[in-house]
N, C-alpha and C. Protein backbone atom coordinates (compact mmCIF):
# COMPACT_ATOMS: atom_id res chain seq x y z
N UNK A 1 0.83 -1.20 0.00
CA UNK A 1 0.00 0.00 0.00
C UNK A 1 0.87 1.26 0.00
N UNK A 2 0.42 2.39 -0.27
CA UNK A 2 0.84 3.29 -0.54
C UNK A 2 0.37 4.57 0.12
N UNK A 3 0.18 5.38 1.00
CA UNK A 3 1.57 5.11 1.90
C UNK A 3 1.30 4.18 2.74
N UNK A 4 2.56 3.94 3.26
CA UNK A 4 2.55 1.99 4.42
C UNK A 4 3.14 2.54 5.38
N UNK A 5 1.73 2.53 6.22
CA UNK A 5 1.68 3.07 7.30
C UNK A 5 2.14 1.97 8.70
N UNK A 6 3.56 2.31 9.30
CA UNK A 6 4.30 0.92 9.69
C UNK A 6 3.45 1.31 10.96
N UNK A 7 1.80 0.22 10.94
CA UNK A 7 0.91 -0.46 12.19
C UNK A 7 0.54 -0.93 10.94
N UNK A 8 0.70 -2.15 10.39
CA UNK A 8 -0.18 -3.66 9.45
C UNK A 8 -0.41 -4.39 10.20
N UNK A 9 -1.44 -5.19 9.44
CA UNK A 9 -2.10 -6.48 10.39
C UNK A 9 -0.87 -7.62 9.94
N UNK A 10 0.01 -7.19 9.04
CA UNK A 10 1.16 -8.15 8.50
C UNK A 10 2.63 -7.76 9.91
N UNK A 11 2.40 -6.54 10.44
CA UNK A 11 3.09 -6.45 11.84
C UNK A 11 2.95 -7.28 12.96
N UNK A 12 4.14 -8.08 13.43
CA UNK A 12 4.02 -8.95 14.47
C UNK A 12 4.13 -8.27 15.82
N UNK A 13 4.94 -7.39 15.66
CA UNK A 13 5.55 -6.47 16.88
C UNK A 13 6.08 -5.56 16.66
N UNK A 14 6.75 -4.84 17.49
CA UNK A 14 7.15 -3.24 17.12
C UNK A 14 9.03 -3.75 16.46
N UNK A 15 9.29 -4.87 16.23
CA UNK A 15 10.91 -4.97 16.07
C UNK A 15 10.46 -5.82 14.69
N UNK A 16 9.14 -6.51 14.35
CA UNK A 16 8.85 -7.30 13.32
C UNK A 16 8.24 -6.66 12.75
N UNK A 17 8.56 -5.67 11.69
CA UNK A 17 7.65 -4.69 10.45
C UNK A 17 7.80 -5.52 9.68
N UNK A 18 6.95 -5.54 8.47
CA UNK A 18 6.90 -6.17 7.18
C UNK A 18 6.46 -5.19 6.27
N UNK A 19 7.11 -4.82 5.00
CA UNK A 19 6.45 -4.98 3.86
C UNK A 19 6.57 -5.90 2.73
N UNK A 20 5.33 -5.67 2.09
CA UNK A 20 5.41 -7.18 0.69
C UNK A 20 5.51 -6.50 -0.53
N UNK A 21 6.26 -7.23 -1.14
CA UNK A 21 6.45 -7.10 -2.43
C UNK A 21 6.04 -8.18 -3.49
N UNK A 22 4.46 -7.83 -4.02
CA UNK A 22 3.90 -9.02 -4.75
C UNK A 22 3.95 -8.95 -6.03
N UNK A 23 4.00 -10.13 -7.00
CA UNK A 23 3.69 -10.17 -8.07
C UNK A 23 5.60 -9.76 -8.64
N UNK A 24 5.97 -10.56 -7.84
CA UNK A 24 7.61 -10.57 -8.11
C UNK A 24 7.88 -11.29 -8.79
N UNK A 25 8.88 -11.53 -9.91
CA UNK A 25 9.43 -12.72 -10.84
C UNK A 25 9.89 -13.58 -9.73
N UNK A 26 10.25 -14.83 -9.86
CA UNK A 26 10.70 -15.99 -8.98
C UNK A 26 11.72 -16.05 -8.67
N UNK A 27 12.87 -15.29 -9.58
CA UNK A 27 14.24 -14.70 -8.85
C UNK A 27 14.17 -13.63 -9.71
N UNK A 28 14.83 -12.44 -8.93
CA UNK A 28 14.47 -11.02 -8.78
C UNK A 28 15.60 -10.29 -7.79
N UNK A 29 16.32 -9.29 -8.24
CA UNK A 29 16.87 -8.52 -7.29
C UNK A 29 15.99 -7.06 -7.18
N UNK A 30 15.58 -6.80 -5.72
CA UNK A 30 14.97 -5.98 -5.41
C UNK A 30 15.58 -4.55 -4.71
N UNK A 31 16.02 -3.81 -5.57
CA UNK A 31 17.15 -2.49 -4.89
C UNK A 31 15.62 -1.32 -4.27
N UNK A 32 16.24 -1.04 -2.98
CA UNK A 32 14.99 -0.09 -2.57
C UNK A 32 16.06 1.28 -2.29
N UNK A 33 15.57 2.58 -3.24
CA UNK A 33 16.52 4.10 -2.74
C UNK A 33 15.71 4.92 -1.76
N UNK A 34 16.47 5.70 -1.25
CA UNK A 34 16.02 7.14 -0.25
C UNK A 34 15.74 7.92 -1.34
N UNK A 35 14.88 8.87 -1.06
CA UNK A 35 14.59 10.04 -2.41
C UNK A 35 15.92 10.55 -2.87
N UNK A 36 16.98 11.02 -2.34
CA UNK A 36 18.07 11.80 -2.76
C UNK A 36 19.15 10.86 -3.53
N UNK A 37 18.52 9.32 -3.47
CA UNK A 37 19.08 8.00 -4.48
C UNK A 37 19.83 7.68 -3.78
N UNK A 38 20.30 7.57 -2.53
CA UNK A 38 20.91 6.55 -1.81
C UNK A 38 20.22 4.81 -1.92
N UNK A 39 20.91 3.91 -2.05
CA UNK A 39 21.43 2.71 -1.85
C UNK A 39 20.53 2.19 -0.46
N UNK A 40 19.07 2.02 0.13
CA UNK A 40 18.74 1.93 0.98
C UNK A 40 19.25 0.52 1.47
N UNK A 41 18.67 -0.35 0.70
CA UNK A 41 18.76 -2.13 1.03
C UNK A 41 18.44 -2.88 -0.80
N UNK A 42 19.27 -3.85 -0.84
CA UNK A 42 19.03 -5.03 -1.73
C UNK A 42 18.19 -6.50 -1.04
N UNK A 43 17.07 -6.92 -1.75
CA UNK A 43 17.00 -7.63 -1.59
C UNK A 43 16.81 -8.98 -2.38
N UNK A 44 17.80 -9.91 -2.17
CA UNK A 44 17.66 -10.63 -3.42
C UNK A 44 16.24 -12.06 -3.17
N UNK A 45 15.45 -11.88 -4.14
CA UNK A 45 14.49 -13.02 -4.50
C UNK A 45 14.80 -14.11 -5.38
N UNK A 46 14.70 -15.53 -4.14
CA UNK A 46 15.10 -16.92 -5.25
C UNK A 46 14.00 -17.38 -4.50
N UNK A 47 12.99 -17.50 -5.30
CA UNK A 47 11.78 -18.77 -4.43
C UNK A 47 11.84 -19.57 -6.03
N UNK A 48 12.36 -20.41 -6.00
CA UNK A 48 12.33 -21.97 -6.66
C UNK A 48 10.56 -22.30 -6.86
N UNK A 49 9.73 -22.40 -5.67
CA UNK A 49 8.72 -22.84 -5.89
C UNK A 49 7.72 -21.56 -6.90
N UNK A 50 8.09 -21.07 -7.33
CA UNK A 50 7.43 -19.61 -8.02
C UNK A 50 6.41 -18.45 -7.27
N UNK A 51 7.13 -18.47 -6.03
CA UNK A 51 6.39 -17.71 -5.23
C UNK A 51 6.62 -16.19 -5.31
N UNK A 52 5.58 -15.55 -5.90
CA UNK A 52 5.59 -14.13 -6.13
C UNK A 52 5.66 -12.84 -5.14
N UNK A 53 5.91 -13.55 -4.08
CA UNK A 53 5.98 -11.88 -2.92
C UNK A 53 7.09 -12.34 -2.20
N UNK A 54 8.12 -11.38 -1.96
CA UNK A 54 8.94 -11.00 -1.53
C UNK A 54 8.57 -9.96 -0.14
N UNK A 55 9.51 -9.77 0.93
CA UNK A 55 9.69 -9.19 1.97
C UNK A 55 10.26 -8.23 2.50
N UNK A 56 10.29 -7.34 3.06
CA UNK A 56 11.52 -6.32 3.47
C UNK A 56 10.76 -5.88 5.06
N UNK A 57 12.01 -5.71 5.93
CA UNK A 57 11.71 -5.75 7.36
C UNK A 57 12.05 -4.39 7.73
N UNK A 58 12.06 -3.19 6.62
CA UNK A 58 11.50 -2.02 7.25
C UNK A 58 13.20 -1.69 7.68
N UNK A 59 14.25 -2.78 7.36
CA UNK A 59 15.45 -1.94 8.01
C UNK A 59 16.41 -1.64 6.51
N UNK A 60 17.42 -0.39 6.82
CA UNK A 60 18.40 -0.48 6.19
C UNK A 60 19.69 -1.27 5.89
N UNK A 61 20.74 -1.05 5.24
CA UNK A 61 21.79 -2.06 5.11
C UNK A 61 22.69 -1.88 6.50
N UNK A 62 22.56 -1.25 7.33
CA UNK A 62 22.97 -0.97 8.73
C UNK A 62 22.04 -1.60 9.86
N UNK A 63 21.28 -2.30 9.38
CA UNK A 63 20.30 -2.76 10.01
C UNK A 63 19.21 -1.89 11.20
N UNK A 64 19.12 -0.94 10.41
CA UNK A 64 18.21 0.15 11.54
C UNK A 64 16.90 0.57 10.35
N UNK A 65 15.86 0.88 11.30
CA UNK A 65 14.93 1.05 10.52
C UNK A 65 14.76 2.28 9.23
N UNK A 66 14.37 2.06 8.80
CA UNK A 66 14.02 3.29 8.07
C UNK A 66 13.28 4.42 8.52
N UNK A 67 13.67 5.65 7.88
CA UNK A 67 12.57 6.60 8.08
C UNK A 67 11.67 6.87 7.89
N UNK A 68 10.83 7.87 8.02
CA UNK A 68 9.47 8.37 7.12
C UNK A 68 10.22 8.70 6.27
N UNK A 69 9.61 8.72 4.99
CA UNK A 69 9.98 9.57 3.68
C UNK A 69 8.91 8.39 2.61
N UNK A 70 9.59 9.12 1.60
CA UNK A 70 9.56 8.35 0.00
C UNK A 70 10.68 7.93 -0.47
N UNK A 71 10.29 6.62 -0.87
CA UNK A 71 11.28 5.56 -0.92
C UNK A 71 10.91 5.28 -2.62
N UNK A 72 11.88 4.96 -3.46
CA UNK A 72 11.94 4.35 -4.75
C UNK A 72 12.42 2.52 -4.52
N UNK A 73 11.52 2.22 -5.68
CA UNK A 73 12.45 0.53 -5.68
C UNK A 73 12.67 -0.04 -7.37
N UNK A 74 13.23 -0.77 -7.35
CA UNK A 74 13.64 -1.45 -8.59
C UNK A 74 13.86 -3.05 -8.64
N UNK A 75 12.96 -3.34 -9.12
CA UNK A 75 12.81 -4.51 -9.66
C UNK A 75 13.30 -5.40 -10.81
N UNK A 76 14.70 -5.51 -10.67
CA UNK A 76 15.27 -6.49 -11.90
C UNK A 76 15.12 -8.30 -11.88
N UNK A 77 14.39 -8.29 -13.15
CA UNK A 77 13.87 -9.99 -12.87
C UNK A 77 15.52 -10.83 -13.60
N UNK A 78 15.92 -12.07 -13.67
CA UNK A 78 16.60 -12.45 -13.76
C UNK A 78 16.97 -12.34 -15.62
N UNK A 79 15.77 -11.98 -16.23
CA UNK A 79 16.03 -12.28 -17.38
C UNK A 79 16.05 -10.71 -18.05
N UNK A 80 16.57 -9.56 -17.02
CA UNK A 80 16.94 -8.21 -17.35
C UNK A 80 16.04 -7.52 -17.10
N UNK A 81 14.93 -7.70 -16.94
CA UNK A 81 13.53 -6.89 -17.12
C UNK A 81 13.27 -6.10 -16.03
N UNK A 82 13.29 -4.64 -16.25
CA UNK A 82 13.41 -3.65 -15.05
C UNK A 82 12.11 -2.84 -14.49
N UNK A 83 11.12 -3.11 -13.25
CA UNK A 83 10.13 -2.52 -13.18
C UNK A 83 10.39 -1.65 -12.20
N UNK A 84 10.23 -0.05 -12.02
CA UNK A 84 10.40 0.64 -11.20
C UNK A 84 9.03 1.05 -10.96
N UNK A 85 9.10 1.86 -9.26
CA UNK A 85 8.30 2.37 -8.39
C UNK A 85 8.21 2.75 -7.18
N UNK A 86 7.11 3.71 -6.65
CA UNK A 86 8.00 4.32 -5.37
C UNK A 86 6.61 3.96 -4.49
N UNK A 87 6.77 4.57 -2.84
CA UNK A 87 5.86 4.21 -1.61
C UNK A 87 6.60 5.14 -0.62
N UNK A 88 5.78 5.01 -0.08
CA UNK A 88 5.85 6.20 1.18
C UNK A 88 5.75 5.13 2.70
N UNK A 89 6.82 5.33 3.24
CA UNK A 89 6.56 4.71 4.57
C UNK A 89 6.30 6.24 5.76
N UNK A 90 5.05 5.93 7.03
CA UNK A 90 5.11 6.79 7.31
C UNK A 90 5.27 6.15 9.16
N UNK A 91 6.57 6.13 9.84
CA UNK A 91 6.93 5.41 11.29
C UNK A 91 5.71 6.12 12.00
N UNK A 92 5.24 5.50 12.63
CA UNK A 92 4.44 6.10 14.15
C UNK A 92 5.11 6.15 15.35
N UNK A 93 5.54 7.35 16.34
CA UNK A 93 6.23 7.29 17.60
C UNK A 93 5.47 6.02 18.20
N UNK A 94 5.98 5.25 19.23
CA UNK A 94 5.64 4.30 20.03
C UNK A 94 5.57 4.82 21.33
């Protein structure tokens, strides 16, 4: 969803955020940027069984969460094919 507002019913707890990434090729590298095009997180997709959604736990490559903002992502499927798009995460104080 758009914006993803981190309280989902896909939230386990305040340290377990989720977002999904559906309708993914079956292997897929998934690059997510900060608006100013920083390098947020890669995530690479191999589900063998052809499972189309992929995951991201809301943290950076430093392993800390992300911020509010607008976020870009990129979707390269294995056979080159590049789908881009962006989302808005918006943190709630706890």
């Amino acid at each position: 969803p758009d914006p993803y507002y981190v309280r989902s019913a896909f939230e386990l707890g305040p340290s377990n955020k989720v977002l999904r990434f559906v309708n993914v090729p079956s292997q897929a590298i998934i690059r997510i940027y900060s608006l100013n095009g920083t390098l947020v997180r890669v995530i690479e997709h191999n589900d063998v069984l052809g499972g189309a959604e992929a995951t991201w736990d809301l943290r950076n490559r430093n392993n800390q969460f992300v911020a509010s903002g607008v976020y870009f992502y990129v979707v390269e499927a294995s056979n080159g094919e590049k789908f881009t798009g962006k989302f808005t995460v918006v943190q709630f104080a706890r």
